[in-house]
N, C-alpha and C. Protein backbone atom coordinates (compact mmCIF):
# COMPACT_ATOMS: atom_id res chain seq x y z
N UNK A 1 94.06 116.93 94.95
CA UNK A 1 94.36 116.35 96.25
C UNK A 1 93.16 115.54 96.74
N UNK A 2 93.52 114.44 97.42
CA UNK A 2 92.63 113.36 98.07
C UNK A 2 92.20 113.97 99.17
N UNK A 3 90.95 114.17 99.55
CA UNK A 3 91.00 114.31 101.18
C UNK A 3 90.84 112.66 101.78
N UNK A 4 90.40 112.86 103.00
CA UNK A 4 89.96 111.74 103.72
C UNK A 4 88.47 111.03 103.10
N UNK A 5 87.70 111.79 103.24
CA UNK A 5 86.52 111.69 102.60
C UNK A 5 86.14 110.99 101.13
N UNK A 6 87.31 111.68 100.58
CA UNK A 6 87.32 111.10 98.82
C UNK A 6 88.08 109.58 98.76
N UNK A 7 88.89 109.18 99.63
CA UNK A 7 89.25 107.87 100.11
C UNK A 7 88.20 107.08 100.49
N UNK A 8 87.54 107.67 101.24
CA UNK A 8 86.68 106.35 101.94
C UNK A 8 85.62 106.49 101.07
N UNK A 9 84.83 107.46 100.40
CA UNK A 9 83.93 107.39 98.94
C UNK A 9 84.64 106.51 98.15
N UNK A 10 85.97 106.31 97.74
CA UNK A 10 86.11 105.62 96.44
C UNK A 10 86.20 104.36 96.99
N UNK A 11 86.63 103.74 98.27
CA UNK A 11 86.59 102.40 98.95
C UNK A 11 85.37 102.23 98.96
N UNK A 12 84.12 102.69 99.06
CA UNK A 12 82.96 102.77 99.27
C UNK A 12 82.33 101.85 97.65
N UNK A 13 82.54 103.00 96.80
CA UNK A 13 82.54 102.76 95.57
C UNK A 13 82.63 101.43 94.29
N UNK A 14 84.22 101.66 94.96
CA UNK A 14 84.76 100.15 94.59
C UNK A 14 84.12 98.54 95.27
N UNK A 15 83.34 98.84 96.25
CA UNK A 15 82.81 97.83 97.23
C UNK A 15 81.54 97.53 96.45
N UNK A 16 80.71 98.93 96.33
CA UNK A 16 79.68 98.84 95.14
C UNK A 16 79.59 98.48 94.07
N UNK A 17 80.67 98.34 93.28
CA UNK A 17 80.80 98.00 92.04
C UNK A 17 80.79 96.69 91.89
N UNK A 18 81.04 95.71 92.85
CA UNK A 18 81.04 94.53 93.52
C UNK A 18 79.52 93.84 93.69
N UNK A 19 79.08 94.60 93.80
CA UNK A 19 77.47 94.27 93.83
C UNK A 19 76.84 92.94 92.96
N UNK A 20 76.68 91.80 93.26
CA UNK A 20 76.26 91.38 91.44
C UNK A 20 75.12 92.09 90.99
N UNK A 21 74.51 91.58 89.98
CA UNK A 21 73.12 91.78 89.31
C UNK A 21 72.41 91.10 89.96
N UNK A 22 71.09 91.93 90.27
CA UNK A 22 70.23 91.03 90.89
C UNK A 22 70.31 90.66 92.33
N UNK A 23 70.99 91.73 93.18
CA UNK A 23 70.94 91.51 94.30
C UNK A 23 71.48 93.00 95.01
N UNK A 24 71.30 93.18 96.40
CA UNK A 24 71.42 94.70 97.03
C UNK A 24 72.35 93.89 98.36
N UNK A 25 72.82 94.98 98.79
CA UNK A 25 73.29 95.61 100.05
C UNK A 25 73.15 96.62 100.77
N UNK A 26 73.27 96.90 101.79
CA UNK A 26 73.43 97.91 102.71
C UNK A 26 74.26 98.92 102.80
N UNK A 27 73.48 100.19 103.55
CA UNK A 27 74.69 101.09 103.90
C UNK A 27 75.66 100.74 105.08
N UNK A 28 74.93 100.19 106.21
CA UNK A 28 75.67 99.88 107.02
C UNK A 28 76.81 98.31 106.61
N UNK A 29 76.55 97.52 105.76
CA UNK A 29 77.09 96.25 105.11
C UNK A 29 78.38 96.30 104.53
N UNK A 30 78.60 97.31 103.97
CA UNK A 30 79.60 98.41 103.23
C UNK A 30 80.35 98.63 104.55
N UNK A 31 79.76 99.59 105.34
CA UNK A 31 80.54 100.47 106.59
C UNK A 31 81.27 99.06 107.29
N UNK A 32 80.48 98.21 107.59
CA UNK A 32 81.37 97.21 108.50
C UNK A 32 82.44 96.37 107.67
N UNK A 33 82.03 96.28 106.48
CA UNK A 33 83.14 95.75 105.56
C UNK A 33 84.42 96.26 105.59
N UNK A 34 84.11 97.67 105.32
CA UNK A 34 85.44 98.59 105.43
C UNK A 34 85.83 98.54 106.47
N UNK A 35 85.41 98.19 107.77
CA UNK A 35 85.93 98.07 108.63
C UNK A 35 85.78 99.60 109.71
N UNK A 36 84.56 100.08 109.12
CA UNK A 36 83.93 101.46 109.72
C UNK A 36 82.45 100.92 110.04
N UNK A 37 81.94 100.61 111.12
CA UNK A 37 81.09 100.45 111.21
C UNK A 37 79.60 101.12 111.73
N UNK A 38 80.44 102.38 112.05
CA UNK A 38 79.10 103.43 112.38
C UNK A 38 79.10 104.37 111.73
N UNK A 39 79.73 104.01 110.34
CA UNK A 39 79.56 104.67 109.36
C UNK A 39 78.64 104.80 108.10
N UNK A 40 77.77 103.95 108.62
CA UNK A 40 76.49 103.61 107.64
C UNK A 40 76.10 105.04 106.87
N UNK A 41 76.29 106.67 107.69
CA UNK A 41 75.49 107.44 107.17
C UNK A 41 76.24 107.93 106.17
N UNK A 42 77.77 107.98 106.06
CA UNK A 42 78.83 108.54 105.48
C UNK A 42 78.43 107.50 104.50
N UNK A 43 78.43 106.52 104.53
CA UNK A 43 78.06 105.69 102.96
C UNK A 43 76.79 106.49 102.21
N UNK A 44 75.91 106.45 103.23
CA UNK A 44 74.89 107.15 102.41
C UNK A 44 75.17 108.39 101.28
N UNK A 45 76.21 109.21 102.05
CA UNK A 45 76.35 110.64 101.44
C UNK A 45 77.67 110.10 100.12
N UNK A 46 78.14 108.93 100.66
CA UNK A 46 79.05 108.59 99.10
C UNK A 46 77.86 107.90 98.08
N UNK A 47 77.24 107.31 98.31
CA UNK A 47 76.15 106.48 97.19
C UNK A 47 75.49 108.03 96.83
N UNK A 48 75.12 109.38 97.40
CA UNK A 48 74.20 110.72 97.00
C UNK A 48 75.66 111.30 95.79
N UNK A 49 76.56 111.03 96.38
CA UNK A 49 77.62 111.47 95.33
C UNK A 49 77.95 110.65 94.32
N UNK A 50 77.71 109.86 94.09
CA UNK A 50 78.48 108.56 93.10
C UNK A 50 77.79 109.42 91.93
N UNK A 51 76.87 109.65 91.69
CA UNK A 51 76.81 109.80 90.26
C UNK A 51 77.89 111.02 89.53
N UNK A 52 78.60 111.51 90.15
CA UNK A 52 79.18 112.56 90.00
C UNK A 52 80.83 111.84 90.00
N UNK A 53 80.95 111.08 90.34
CA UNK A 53 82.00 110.63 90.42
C UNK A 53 82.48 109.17 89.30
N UNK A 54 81.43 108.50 89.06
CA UNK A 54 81.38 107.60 88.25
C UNK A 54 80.03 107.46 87.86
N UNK A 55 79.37 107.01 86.39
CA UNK A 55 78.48 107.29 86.33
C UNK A 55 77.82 105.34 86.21
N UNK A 56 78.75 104.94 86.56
CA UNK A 56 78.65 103.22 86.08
C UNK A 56 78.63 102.41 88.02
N UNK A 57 78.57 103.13 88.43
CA UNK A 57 78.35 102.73 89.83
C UNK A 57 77.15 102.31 89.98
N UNK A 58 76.66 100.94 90.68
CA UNK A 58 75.11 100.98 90.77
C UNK A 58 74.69 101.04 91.99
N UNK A 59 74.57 102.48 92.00
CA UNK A 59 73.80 102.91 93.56
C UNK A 59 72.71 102.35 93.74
N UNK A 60 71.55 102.06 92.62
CA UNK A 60 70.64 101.81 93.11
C UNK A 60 70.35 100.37 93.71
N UNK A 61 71.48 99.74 93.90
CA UNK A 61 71.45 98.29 94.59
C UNK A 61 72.13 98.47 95.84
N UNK A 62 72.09 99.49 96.58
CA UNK A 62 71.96 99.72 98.38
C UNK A 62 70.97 100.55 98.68
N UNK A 63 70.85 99.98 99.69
CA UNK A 63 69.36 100.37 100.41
C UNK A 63 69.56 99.93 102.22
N UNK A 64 68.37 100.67 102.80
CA UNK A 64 68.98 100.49 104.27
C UNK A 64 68.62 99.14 104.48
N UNK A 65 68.99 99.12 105.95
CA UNK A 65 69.33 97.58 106.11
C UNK A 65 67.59 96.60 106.34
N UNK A 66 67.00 97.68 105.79
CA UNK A 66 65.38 97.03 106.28
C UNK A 66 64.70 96.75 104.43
N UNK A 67 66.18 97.51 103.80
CA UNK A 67 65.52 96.85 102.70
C UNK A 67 64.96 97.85 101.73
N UNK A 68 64.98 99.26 102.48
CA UNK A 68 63.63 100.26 102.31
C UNK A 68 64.52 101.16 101.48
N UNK A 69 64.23 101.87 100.12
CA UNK A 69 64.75 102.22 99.27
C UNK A 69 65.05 104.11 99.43
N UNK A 70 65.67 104.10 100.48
CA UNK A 70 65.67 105.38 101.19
C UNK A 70 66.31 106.24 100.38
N UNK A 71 66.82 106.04 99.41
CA UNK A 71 68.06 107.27 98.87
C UNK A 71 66.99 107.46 97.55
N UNK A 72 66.05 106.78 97.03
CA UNK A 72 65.26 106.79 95.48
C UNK A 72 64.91 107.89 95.21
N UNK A 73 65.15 109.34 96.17
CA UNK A 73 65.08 110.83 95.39
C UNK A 73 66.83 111.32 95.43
N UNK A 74 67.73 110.98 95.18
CA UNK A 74 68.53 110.92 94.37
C UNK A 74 69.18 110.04 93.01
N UNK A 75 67.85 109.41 92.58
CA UNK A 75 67.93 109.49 90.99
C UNK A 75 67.60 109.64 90.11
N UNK A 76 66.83 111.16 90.14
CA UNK A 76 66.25 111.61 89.02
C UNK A 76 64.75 111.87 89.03
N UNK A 77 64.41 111.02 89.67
CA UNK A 77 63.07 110.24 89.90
C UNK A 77 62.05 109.63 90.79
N UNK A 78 60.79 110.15 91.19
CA UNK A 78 60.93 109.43 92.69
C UNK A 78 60.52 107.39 92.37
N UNK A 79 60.54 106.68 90.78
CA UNK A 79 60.41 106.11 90.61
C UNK A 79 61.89 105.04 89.96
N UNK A 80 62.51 105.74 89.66
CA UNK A 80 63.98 105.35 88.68
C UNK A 80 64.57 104.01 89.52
N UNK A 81 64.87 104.43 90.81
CA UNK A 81 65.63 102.82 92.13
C UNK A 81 64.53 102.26 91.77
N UNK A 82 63.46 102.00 91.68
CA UNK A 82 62.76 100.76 91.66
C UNK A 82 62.44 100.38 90.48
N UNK A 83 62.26 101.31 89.45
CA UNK A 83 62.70 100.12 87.99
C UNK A 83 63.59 100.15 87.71
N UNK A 84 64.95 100.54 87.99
CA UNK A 84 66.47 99.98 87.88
C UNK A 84 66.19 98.53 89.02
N UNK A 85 65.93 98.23 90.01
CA UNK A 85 65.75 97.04 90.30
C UNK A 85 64.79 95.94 89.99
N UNK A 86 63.98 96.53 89.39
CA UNK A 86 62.65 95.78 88.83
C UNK A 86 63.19 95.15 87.67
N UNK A 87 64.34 95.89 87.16
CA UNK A 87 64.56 95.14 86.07
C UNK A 87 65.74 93.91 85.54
N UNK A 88 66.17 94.00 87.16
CA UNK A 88 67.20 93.05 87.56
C UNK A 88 66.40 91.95 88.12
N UNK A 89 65.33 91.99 88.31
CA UNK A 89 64.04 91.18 89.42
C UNK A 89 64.16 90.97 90.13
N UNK A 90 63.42 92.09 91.11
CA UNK A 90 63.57 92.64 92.45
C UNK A 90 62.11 92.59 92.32
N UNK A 91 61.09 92.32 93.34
CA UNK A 91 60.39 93.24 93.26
C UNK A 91 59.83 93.80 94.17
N UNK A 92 59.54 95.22 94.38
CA UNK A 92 59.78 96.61 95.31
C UNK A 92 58.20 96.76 95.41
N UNK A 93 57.95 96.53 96.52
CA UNK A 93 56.18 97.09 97.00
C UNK A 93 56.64 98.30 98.33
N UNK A 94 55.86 99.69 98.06
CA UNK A 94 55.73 100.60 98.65
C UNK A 94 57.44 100.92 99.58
N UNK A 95 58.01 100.95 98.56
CA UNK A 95 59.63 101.27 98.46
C UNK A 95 60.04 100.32 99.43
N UNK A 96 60.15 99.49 99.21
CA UNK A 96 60.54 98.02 100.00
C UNK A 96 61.17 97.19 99.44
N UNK A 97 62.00 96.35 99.10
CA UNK A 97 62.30 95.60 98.52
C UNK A 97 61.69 93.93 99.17
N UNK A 98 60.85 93.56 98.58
CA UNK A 98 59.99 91.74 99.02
C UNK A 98 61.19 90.56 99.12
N UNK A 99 61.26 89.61 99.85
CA UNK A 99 62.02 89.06 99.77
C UNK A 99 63.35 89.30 100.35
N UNK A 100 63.90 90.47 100.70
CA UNK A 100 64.79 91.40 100.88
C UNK A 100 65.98 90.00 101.48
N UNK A 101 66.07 89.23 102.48
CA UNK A 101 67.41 88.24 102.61
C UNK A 101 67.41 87.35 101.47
N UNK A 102 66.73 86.94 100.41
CA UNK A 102 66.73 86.61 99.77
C UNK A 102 67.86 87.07 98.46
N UNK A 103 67.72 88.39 98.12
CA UNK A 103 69.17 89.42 97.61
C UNK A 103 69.59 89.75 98.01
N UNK A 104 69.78 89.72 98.78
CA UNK A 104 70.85 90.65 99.89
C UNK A 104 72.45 89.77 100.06
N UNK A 105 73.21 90.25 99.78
CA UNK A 105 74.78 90.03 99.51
C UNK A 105 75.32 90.80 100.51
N UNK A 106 76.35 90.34 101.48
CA UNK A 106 76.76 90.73 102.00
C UNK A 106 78.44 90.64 101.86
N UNK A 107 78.94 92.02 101.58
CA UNK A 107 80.01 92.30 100.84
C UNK A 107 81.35 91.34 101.55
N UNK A 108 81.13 91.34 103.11
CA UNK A 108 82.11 90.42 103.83
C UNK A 108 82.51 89.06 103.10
N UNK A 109 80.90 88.66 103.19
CA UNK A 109 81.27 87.10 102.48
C UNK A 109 81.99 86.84 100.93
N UNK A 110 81.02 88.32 100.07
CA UNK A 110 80.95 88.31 98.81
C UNK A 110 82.49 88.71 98.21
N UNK A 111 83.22 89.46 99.17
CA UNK A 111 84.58 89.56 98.76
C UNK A 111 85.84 88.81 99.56
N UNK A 112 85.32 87.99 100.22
CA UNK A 112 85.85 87.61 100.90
C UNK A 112 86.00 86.17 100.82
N UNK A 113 85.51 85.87 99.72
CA UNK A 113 85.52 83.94 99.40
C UNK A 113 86.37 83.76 98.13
């Protein structure tokens, strides 16, 4: 059985998967997409679950909306989000992402053209 929760994780999900290479989004970017917009934190707790749910999801291309690589101790590693983006060329000073509007995709436009 679906709850509510496992709905809006897999809308979540599917939004992520959307991501290109080489570029990030937001938790809150996601939430207003879906059309939930103060739901930024509930994204958070679906991107802490994704690996459990799909293992081809690339969480590590959302980050909060400042850019700042807040979730990077859920992957393994307190280093793993930033060379999974380092190696897309990103590059991440003191869990930051540089440049940050520069990659930054915003799912409205990005699914929406």
């Amino acid at each position: 059985m679906v709850s509510t929760n496992d709905s809006f994780f897999i809308k979540v999900y599917e939004v992520v998967k959307e991501i290109p290479y080489g570029r990030v989004t937001s938790y809150g970017a996601i939430a207003r997409y879906l059309g939930t917009a103060g739901s930024s934190r509930m994204v958070g707790w679906a991107m802490n679950h994704s690996h459990t749910f799909d293992s081809n999801i690339p969480a590590h291309r959302v980050v909060n909306r400042n850019g700042m690589l807040t979730g990077k101790h859920h992957f393994g590693g307190p280093d793993i989000m930033q060379q999974l983006l380092e190696s897309e060329g990103l590059t991440v000073v003191n869990d930051q992402i540089q440049n940050f509007s520069r990659y930054f995709w915003d799912p409205a436009i990005g699914l929406n053209t």
